[in-house]
Protein backbone atom coordinates (compact mmCIF):
# COMPACT_ATOMS: atom_id res chain seq x y z
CA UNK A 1 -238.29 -22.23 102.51
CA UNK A 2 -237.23 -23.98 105.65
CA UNK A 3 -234.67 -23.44 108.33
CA UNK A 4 -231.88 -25.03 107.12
CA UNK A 5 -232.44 -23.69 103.71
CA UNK A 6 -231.90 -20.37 105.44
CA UNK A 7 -229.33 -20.93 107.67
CA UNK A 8 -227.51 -22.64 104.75
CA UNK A 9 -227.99 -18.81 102.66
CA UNK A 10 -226.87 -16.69 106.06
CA UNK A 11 -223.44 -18.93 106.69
CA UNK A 12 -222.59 -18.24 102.64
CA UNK A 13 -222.93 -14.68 103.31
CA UNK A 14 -220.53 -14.71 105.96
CA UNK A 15 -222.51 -15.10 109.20
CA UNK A 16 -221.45 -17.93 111.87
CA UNK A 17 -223.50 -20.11 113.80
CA UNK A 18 -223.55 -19.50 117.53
CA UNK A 19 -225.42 -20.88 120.40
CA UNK A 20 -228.17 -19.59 122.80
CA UNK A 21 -225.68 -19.37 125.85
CA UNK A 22 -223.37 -17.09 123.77
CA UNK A 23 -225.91 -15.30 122.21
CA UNK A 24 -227.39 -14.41 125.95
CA UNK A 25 -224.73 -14.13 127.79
CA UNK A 26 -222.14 -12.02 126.10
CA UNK A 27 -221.14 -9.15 123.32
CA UNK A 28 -219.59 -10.28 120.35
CA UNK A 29 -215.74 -8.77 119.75
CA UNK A 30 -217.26 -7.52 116.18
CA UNK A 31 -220.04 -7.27 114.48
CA UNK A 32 -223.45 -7.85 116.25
CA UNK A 33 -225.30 -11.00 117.18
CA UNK A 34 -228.46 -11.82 115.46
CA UNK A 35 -231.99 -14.65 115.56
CA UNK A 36 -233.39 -15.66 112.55
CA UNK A 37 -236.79 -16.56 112.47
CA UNK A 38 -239.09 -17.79 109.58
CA UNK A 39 -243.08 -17.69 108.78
CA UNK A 40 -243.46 -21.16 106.98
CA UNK A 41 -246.16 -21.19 104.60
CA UNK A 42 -248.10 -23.17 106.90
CA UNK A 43 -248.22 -20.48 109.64
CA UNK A 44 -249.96 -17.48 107.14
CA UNK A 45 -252.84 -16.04 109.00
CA UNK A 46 -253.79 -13.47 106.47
CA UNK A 47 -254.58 -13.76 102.50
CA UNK A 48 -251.92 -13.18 100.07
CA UNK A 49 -249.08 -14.66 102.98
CA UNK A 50 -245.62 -15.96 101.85
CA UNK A 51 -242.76 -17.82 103.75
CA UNK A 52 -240.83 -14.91 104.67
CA UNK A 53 -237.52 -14.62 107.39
CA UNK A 54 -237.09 -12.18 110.20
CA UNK A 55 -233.94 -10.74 112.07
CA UNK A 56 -233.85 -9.79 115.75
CA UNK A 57 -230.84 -7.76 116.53
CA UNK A 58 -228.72 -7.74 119.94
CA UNK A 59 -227.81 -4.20 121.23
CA UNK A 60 -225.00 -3.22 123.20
CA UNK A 61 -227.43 -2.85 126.29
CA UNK A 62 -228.48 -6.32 126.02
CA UNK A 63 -231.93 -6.06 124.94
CA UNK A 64 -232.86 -7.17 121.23
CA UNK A 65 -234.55 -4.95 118.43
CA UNK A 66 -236.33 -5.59 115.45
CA UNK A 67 -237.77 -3.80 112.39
CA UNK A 68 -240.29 -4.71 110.28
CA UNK A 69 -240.42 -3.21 106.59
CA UNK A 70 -240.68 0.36 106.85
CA UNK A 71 -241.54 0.50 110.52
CA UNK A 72 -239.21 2.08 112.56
CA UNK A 73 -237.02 -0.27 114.44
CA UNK A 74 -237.77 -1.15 117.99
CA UNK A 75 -236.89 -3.21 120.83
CA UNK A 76 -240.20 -4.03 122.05
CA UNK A 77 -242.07 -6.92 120.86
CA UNK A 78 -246.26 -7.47 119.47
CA UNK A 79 -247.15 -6.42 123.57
CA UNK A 80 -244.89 -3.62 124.05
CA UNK A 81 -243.12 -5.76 126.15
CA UNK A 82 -239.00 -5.22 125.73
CA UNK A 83 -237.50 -7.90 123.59
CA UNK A 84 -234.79 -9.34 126.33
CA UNK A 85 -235.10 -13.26 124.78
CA UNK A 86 -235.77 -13.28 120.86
CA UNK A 87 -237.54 -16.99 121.44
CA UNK A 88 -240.28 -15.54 123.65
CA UNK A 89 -241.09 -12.47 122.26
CA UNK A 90 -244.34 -12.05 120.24
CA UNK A 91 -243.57 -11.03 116.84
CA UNK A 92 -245.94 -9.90 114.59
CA UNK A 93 -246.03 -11.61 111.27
CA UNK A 94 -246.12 -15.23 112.30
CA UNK A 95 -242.84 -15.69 112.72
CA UNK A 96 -243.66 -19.41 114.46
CA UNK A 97 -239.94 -21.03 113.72
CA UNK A 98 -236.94 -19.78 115.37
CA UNK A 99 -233.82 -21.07 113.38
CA UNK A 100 -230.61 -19.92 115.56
CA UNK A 101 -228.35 -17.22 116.30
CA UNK A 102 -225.38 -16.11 114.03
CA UNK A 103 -222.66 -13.87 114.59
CA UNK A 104 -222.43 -10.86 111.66
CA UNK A 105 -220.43 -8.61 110.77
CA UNK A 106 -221.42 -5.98 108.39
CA UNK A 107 -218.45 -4.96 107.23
CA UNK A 108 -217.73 -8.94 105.62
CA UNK A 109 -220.96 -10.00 105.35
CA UNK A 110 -221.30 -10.61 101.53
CA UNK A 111 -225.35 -9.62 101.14
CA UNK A 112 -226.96 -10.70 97.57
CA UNK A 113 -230.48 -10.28 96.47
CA UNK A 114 -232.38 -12.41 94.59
CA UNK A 115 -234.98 -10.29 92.47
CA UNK A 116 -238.80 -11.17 92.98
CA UNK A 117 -240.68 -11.77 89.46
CA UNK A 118 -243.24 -8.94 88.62
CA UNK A 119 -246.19 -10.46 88.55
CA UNK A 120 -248.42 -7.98 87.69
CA UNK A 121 -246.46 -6.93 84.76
CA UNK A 122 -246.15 -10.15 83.28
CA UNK A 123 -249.93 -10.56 83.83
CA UNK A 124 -250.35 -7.83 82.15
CA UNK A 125 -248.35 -8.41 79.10
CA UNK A 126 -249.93 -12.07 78.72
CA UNK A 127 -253.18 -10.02 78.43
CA UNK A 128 -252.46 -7.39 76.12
CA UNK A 129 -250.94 -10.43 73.91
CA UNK A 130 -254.39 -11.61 74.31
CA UNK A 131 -255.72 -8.10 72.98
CA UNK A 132 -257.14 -7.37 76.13
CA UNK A 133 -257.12 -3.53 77.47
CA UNK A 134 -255.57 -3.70 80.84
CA UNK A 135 -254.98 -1.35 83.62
CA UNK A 136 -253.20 -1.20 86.91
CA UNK A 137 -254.19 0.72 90.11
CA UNK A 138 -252.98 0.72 93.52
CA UNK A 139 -254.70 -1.76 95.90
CA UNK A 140 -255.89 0.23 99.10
CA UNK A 141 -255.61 -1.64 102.54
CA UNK A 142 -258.53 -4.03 103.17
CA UNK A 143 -258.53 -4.64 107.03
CA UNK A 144 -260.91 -7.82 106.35
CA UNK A 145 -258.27 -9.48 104.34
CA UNK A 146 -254.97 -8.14 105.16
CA UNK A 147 -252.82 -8.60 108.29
CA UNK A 148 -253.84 -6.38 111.04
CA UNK A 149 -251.09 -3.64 110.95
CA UNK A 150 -249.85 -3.50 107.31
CA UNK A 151 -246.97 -1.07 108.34
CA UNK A 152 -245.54 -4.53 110.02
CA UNK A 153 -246.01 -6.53 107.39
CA UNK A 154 -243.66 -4.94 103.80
CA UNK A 155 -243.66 -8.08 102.47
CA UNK A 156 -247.35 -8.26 102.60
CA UNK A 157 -247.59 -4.67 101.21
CA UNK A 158 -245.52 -5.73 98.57
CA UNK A 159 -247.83 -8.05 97.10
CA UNK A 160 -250.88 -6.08 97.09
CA UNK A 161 -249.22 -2.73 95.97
CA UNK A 162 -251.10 -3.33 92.62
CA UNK A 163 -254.41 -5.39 91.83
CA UNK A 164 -254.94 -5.76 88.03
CA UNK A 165 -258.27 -4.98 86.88
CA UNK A 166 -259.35 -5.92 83.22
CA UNK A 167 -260.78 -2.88 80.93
């Protein structure tokens, strides 16, 4: 996953490439203006860490909110500190590479997701094939392993909602 790869994905769904200045300096006449960010696989700081993409979103008071998973959305950044430029506000996640603002507007945008393979249950077929006896239980937060505040990171959660344990 890189930057262009995304930016290539947003513009097919309907959003337009602006620049900084416009993004900054101004409302957009509809819609809402947005920064993209991504977590390259080479900026994971915690185990089980996939590229991933991130959305800041500009308010109609000018400062810029976010929301992570299930978290409520905010408009302050990792510090508390209110989000007023997207490129230097700490976000949580390692979202290191900021790949541009777009203009969006809901209403056209033409959103599509691609499905993400069930690992666990394929796992588990291949091993009762095998005529193994499998289970599955929920993995509990590990704050060794895992990224520091897991309600930041769904993506993260996502992957260790189930562990597979062999019976």
């Amino acid at each position: 996953m890189t930057c262009a790869v995304l930016e290539k994905a947003i513009i097919a769904d309907g959003a337009k490439k602006i620049t900084r200045r416009q993004a900054m300096n101004s409302q957009p006449p509809k819609g809402q203006y947005v920064a993209m960010f991504l977590r390259p696989q080479s900026s994971c700081n915690f185990a089980r860490c996939e590229p991933d993409f991130h959305f800041l979103r500009k308010d109609s008071n000018g400062l810029w909110s976010q929301k992570a998973g299930e978290a409520p959305a905010t408009n302050r950044d990792l510090t508390s500190t209110l989000i007023k430029d997207p490129q230097t506000a700490k976000l949580q996640g390692s979202y290191t590479d900021f790949c541009g603002y777009y203009q969006v507007d809901p209403a056209k945008m033409k959103i599509g997701t691609t499905p993400v393979p069930n690992l666990v249950s394929k796992g588990v077929e291949k091993w009762k094939a095998k005529g193994l006896q499998v289970s599955v239980q929920p993995l509990a937060y590990n704050a060794e392993v895992d990224a520091s505040d897991p309600t930041q990171d769904y993506a993260m959660l996502q992957q260790q909602m189930f562990a597979i344990q062999r019976g």
